[in-house]
Protein backbone atom coordinates (compact mmCIF):
# COMPACT_ATOMS: atom_id res chain seq x y z
CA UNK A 1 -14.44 -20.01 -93.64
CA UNK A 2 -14.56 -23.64 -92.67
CA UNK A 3 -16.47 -25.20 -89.69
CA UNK A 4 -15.27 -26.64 -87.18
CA UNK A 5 -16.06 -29.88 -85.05
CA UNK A 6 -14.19 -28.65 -81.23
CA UNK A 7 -13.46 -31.21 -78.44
CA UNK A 8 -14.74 -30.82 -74.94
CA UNK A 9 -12.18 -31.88 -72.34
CA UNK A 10 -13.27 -33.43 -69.75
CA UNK A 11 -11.81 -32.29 -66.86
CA UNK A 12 -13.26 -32.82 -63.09
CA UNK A 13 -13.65 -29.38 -62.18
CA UNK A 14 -15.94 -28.74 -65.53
CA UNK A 15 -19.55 -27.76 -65.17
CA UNK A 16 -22.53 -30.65 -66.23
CA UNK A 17 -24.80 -27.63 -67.79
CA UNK A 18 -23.09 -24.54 -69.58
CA UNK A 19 -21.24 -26.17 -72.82
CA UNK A 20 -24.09 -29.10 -72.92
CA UNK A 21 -27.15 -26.41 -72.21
CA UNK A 22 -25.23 -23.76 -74.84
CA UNK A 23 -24.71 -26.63 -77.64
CA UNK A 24 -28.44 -27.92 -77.14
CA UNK A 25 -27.25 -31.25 -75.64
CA UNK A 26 -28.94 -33.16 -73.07
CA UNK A 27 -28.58 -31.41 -69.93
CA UNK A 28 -26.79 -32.54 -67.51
CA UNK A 29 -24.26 -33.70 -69.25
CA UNK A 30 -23.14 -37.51 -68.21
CA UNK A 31 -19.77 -36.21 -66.92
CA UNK A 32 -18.12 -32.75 -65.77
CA UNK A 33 -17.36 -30.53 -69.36
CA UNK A 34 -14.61 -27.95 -68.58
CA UNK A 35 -13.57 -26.26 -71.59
CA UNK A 36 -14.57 -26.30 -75.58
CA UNK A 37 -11.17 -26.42 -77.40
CA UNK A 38 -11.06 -24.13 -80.84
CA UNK A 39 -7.72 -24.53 -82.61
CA UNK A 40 -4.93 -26.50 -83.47
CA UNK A 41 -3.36 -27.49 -80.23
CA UNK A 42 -1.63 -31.03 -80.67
CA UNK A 43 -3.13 -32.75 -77.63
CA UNK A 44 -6.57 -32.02 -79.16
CA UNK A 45 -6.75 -30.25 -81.85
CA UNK A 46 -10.11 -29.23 -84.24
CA UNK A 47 -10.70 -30.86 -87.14
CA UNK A 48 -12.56 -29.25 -90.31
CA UNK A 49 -14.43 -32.26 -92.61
CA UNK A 50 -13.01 -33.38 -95.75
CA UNK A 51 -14.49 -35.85 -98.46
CA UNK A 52 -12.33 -38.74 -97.00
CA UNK A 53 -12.98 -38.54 -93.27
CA UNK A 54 -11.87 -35.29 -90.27
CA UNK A 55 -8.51 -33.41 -91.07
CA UNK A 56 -7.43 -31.99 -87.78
CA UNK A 57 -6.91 -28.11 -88.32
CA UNK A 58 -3.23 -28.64 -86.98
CA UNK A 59 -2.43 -31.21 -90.17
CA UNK A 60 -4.05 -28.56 -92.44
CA UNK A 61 -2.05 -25.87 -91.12
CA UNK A 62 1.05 -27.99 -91.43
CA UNK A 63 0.06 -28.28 -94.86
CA UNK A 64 0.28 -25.61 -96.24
CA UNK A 65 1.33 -23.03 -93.68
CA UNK A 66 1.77 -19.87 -95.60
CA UNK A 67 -1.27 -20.53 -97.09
CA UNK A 68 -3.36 -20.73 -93.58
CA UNK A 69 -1.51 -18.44 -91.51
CA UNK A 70 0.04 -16.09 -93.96
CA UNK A 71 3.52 -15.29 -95.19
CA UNK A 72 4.08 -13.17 -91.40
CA UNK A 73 2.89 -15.55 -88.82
CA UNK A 74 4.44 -18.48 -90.59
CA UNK A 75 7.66 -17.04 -90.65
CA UNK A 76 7.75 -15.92 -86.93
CA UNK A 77 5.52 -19.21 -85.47
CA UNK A 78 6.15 -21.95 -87.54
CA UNK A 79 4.02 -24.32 -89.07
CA UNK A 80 1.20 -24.45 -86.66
CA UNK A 81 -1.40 -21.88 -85.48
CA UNK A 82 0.17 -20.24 -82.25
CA UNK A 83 -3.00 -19.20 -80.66
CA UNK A 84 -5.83 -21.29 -78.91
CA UNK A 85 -9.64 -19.92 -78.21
CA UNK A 86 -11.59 -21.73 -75.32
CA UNK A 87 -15.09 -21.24 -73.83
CA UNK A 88 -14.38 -22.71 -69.90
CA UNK A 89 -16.77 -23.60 -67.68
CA UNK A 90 -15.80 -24.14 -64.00
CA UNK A 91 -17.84 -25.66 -61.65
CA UNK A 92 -14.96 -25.95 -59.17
CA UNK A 93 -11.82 -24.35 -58.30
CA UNK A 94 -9.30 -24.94 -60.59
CA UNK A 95 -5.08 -25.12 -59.60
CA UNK A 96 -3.26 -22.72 -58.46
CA UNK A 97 -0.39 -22.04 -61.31
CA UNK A 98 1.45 -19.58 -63.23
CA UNK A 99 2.69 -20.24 -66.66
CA UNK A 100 6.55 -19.64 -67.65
CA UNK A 101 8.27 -16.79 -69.63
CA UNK A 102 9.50 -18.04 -73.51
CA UNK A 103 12.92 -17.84 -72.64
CA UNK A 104 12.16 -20.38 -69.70
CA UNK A 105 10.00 -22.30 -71.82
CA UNK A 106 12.58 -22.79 -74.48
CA UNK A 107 15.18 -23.59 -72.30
CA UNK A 108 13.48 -26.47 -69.86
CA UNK A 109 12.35 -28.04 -72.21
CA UNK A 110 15.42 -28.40 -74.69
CA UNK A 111 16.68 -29.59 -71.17
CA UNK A 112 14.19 -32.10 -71.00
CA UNK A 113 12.39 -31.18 -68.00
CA UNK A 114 9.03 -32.79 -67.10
CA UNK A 115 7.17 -29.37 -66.02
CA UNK A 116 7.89 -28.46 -69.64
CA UNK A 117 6.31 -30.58 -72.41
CA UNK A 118 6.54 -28.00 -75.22
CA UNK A 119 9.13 -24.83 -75.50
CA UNK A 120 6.11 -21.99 -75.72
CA UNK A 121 5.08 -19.27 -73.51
CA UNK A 122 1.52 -19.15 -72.35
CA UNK A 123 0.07 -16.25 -71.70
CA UNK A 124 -3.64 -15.93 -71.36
CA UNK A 125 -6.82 -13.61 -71.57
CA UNK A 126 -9.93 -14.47 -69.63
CA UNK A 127 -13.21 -12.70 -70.94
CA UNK A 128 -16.06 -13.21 -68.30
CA UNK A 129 -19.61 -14.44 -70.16
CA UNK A 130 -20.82 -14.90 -66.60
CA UNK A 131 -20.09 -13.83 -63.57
CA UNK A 132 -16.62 -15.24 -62.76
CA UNK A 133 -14.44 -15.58 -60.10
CA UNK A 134 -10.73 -15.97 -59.88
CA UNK A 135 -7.74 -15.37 -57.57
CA UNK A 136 -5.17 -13.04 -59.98
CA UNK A 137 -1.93 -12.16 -59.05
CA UNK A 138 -0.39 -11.05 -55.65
CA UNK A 139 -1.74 -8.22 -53.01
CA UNK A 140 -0.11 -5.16 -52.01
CA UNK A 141 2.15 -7.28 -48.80
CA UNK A 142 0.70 -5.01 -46.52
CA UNK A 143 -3.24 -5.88 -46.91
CA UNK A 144 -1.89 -9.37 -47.14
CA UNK A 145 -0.18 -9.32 -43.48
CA UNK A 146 -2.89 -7.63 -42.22
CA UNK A 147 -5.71 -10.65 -43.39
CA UNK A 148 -3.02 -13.34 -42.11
CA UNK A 149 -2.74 -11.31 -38.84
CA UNK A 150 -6.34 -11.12 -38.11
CA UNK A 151 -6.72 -14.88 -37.93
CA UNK A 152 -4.37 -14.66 -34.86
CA UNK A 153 -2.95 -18.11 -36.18
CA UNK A 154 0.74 -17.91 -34.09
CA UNK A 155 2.08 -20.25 -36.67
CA UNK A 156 1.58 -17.92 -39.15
CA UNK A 157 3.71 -15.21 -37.37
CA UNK A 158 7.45 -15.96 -39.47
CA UNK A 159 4.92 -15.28 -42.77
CA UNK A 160 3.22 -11.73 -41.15
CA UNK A 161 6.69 -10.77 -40.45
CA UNK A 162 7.95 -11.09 -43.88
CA UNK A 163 5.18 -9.59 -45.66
CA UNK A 164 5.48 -6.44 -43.41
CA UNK A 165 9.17 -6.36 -44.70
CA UNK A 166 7.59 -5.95 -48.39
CA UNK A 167 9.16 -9.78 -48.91
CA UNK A 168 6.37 -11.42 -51.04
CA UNK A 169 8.97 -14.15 -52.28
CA UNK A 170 10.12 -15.18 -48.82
CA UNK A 171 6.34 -15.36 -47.90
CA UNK A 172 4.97 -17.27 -50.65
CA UNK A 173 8.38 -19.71 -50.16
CA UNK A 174 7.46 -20.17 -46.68
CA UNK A 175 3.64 -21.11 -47.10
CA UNK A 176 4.69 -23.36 -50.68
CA UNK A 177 7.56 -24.90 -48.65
CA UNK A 178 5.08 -25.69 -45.34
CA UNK A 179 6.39 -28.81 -43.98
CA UNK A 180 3.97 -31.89 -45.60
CA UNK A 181 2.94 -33.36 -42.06
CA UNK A 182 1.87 -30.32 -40.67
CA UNK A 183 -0.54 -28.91 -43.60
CA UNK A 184 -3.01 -30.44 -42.68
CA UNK A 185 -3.43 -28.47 -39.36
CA UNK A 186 -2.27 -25.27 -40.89
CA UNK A 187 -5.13 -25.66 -43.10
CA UNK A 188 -7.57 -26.26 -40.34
CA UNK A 189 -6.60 -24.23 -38.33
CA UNK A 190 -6.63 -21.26 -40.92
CA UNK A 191 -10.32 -22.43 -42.10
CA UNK A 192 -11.62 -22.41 -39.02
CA UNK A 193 -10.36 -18.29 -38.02
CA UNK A 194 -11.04 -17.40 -41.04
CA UNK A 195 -14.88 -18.65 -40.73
CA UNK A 196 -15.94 -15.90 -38.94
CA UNK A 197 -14.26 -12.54 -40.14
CA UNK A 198 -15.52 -10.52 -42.82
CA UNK A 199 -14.13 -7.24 -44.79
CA UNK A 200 -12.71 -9.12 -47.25
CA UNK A 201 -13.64 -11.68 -49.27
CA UNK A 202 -10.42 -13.69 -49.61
CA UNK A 203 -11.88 -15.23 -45.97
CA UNK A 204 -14.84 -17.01 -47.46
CA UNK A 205 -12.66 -17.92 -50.26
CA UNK A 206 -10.57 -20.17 -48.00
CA UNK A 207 -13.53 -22.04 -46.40
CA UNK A 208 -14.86 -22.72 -49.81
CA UNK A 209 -11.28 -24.33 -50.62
CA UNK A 210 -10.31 -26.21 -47.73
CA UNK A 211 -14.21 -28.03 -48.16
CA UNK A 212 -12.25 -29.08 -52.26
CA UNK A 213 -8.51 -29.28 -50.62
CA UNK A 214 -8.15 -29.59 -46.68
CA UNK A 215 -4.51 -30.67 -46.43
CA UNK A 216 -3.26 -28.15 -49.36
CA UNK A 217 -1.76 -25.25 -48.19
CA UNK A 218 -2.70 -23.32 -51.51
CA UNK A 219 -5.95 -22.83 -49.26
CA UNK A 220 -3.57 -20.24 -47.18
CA UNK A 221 -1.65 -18.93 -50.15
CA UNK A 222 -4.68 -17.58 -51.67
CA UNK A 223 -4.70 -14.85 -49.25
CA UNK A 224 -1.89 -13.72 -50.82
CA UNK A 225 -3.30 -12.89 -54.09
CA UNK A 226 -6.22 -10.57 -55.36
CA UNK A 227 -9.67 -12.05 -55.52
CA UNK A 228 -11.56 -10.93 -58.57
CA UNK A 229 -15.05 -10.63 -59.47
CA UNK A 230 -15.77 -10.25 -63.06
CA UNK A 231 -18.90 -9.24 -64.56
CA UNK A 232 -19.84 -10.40 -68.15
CA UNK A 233 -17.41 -8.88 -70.23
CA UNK A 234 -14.49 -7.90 -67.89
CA UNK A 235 -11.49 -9.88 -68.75
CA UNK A 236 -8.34 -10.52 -66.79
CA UNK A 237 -4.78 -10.86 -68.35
CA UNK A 238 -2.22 -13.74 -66.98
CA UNK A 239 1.51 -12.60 -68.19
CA UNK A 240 4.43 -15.45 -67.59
CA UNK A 241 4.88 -15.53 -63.67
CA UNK A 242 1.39 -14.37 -62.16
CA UNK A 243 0.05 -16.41 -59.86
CA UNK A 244 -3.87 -17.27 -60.55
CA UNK A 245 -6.71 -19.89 -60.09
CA UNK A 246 -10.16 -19.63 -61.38
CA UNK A 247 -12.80 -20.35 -59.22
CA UNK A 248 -15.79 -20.82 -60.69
CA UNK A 249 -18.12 -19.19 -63.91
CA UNK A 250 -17.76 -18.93 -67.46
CA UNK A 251 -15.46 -17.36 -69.74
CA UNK A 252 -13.72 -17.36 -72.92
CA UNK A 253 -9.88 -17.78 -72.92
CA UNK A 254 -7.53 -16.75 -75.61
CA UNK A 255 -4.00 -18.23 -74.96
CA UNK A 256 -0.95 -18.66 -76.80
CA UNK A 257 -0.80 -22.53 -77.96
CA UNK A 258 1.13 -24.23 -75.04
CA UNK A 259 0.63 -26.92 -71.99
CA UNK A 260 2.92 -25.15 -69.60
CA UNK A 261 1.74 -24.93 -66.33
CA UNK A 262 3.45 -24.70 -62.88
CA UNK A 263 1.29 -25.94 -60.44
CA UNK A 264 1.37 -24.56 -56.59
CA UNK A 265 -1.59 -26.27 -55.46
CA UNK A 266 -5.24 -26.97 -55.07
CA UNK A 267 -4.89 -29.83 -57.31
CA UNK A 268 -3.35 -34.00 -57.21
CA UNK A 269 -1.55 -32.98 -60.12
CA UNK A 270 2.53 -32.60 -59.98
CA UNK A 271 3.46 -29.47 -58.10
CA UNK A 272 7.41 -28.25 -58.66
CA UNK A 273 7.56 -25.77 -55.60
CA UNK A 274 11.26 -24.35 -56.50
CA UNK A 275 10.15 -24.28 -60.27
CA UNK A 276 7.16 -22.42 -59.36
CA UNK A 277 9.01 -19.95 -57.53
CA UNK A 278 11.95 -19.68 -60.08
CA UNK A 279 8.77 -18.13 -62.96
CA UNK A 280 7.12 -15.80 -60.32
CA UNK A 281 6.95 -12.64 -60.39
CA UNK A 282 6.48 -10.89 -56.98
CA UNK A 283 5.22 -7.52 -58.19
CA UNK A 284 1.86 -7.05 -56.69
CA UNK A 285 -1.03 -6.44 -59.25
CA UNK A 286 -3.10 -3.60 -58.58
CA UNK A 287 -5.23 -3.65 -61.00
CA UNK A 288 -6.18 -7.50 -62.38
CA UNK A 289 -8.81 -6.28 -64.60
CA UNK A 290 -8.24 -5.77 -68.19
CA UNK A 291 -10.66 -3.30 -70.12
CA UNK A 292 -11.73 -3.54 -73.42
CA UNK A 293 -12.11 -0.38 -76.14
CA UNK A 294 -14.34 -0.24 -79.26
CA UNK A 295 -12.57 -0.66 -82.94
CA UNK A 296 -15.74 -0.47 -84.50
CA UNK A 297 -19.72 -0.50 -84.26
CA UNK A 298 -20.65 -3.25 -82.23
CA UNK A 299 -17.10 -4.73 -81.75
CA UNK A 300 -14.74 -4.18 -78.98
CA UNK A 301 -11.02 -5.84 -78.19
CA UNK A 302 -9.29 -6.21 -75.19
CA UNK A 303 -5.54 -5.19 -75.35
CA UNK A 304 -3.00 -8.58 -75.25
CA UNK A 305 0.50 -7.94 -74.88
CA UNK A 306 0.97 -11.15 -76.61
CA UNK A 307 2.09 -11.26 -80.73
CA UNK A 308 0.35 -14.84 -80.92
CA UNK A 309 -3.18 -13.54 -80.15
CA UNK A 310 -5.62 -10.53 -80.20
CA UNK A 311 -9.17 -11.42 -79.08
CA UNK A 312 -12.56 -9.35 -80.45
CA UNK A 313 -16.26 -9.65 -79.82
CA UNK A 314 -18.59 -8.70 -82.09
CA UNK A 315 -22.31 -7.60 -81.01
CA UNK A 316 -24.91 -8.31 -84.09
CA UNK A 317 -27.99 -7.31 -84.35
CA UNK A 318 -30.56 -3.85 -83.87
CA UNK A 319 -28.32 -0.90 -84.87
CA UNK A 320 -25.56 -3.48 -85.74
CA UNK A 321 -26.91 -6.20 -88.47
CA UNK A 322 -23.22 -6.35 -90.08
CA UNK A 323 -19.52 -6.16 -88.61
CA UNK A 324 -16.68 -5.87 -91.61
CA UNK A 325 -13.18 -6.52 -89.85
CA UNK A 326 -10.06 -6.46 -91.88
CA UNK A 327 -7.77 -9.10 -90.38
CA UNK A 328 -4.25 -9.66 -91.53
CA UNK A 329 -4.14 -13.37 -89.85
CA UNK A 330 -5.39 -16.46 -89.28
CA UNK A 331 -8.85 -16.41 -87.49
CA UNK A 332 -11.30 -18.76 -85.54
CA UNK A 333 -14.72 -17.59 -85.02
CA UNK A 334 -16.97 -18.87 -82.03
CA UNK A 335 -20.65 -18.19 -81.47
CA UNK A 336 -21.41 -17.54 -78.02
CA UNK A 337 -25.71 -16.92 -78.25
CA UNK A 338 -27.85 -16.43 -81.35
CA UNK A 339 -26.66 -17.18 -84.82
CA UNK A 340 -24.45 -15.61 -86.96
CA UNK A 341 -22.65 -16.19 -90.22
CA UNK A 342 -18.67 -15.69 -90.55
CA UNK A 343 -18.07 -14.48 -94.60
CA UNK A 344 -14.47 -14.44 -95.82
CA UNK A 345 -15.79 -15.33 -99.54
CA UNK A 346 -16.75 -18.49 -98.24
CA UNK A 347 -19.30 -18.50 -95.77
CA UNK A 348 -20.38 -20.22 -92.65
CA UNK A 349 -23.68 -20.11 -90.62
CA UNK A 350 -23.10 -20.56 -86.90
CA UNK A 351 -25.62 -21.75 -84.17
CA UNK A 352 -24.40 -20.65 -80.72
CA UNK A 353 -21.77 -23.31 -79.48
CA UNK A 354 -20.05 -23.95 -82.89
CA UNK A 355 -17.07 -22.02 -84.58
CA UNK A 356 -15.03 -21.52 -88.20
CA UNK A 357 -11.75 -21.36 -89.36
CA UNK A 358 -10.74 -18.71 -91.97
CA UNK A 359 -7.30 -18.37 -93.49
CA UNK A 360 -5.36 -15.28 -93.53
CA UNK A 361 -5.21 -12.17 -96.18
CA UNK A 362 -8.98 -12.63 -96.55
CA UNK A 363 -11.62 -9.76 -94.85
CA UNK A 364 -14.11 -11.32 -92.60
CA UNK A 365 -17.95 -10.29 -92.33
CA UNK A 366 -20.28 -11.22 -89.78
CA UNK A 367 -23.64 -10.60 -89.70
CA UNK A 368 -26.86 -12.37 -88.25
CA UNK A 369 -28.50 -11.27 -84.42
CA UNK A 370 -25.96 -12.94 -81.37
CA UNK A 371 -22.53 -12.35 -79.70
CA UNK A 372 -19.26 -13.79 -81.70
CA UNK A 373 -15.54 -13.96 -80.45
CA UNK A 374 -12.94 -13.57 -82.86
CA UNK A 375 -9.59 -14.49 -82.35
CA UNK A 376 -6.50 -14.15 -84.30
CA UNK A 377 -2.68 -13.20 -84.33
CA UNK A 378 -1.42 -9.61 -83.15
CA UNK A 379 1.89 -9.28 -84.81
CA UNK A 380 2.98 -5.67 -85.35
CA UNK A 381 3.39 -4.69 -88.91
């Protein structure tokens, strides 16, 4: 194993506390930290230490890419490690997006569209390590009409109509396509109805919005979608086309390595409304929550549909002072509380906040008293 020093973007929505209080900085932090990057993405990649200076974990992958990812992933990913590991930490809402299928991917960009700055997928697992809160995937169109019918907005009445019909595309088109010089009121005047009803949640949801976003008629389109609470531990899976934002709370993230991201709104950032709406999927989710199983003593994994990741958690300590997992890929390691050391014949002690880099083909041991994430490939023999 090989440490790793991770960057901490800086993003506006990012909390002043959780990554500064968890890596025993000065708390609060001088500006908003939003997530701890752990991997080998190419805008900001980690870097291991070498006698000469950093070597960013990307260039050392490049380098020898059999060696580092094994014979397997190389040959199916390339020269570069396909998954990413975050710990996030929202203070704020974040955008409301949805993330393209590979074929897309591949083709936009080779096209040389600007939504598309790399030709990957990106399909992501959220693990809650507080409670979180997130808007994940469409409603059943029938609950939906009913909470847009109950604010007794008439403007609203061509959207009601469709989602009675079962139309979830028409509905979301109608609310992303809302005429620019009339969101504003829309907005309002859906904050404002929505104020004093209760029986579901999704109401307070778009008062707390419209206070971040008043003229962005995402505030409206999150009544649409499922509002999740997740407890520490529950996780949420984001295939290619469902529609999500996280709200606020801290999680870990596993992700295939990719920037695509269709925007729909709650953000200044570029939003492609007939892009967005060519990579949804309008199947309403009626489940959002992911569960995780055991694989061993103290360790449990939450099932990915994904081949470029596979995320674990290991529990040490008590009745569990050692976890032995036998891991056929590339790995990063991140302690969440306590300390624990990662053992692949080389090993690593790790204070909560910090994480390792192990190459494939080698059996990892982790022992110590705290909580560690593991992340690594989940090709298919």
């Amino acid at each position: 194993m090989e440490p790793l020093v991770n960057p901490v973007r800086p993003y506006a929505w990012g909390s002043r506390t959780v990554l500064a209080a968890l890596q025993g900085r000065p708390v609060p932090s001088p500006a908003p930290e939003a997530e701890l990057w752990i991997g080998a993405h190419p805008a900001d990649p980690s870097t291991v230490t070498r006698p000469d200076g950093p070597l960013s974990l990307a260039a050392l992958v490049e380098a020898d890419p059999a060696g580092t990812l094994g014979e397997p992933v190389a040959r199916r990913f390339g020269a570069r490690l396909p998954f990413l590991l975050k710990l996030l930490a929202a203070a704020e809402p974040l955008s409301l997006q949805a993330h393209p299928d590979a074929e897309r991917a591949r083709e936009r960009h080779a096209a040389g569209d600007p939504n598309y700055v790399d030709p990957y997928h990106k399909p992501e697992l959220l693990v809650a390590v507080s409670e979180f809160e997130a808007l994940c995937g469409f409603r059943e169109p029938a609950l939906a009409a009913g909470l847009l019918d109950a604010l007794a907005v008439p403007r609203l009445d061509p959207i009601v109509a469709r989602l009675r019909a079962g139309d979830l595309r028409a509905a979301a088109a109608g609310l992303l396509g809302w005429p620019e010089q009339e969101r504003s009121d829309l907005v309002k005047a859906v904050a404002t109805a929505a104020g004093p009803l209760t029986g579901d949640e999704g109401y307070g949801v778009v008062g707390r919005l419209a206070g971040h976003y008043p003229d962005d008629v995402g505030v409206v389109v999150s009544l649409l979608l499922n509002h999740v609470r997740l407890r520490p531990g529950e996780a949420i899976w984001m295939p290619a086309g469902n529609l999500h934002a996280y709200l606020c709370g801290s999680g870990v993230e596993v992700m295939a390595t990719s920037d695509n991201v269709l925007r729909g709104g709650l953000t200044p950032k570029r939003v492609d409304v007939p892009e967005l709406l060519r990579v949804l999927r309008f199947t309403p989710l009626t489940d959002p929550l992911v569960r995780p199983g055991a694989v061993a003593p103290g360790v449990v994994s939450w099932p990915a549909r994904a081949a470029e990741f596979r995320l674990f958690r290991a529990d040490l300590g008590g009745d569990v002072p050692a976890v032995e997992l036998r891991l056929d890929g590339p790995r990063t390691v991140f302690c969440l509380d306590g300390d624990v050391v990662a053992d692949d014949g080389s090993a690593v002690a790790l204070p909560a906040g910090a994480a390792a880099f192990g190459r494939a083909g080698r059996p990892l041991r982790l022992t110590g008293t705290g909580t560690a994430f593991i992340a690594t490939t989940n090709l298919v023999p």
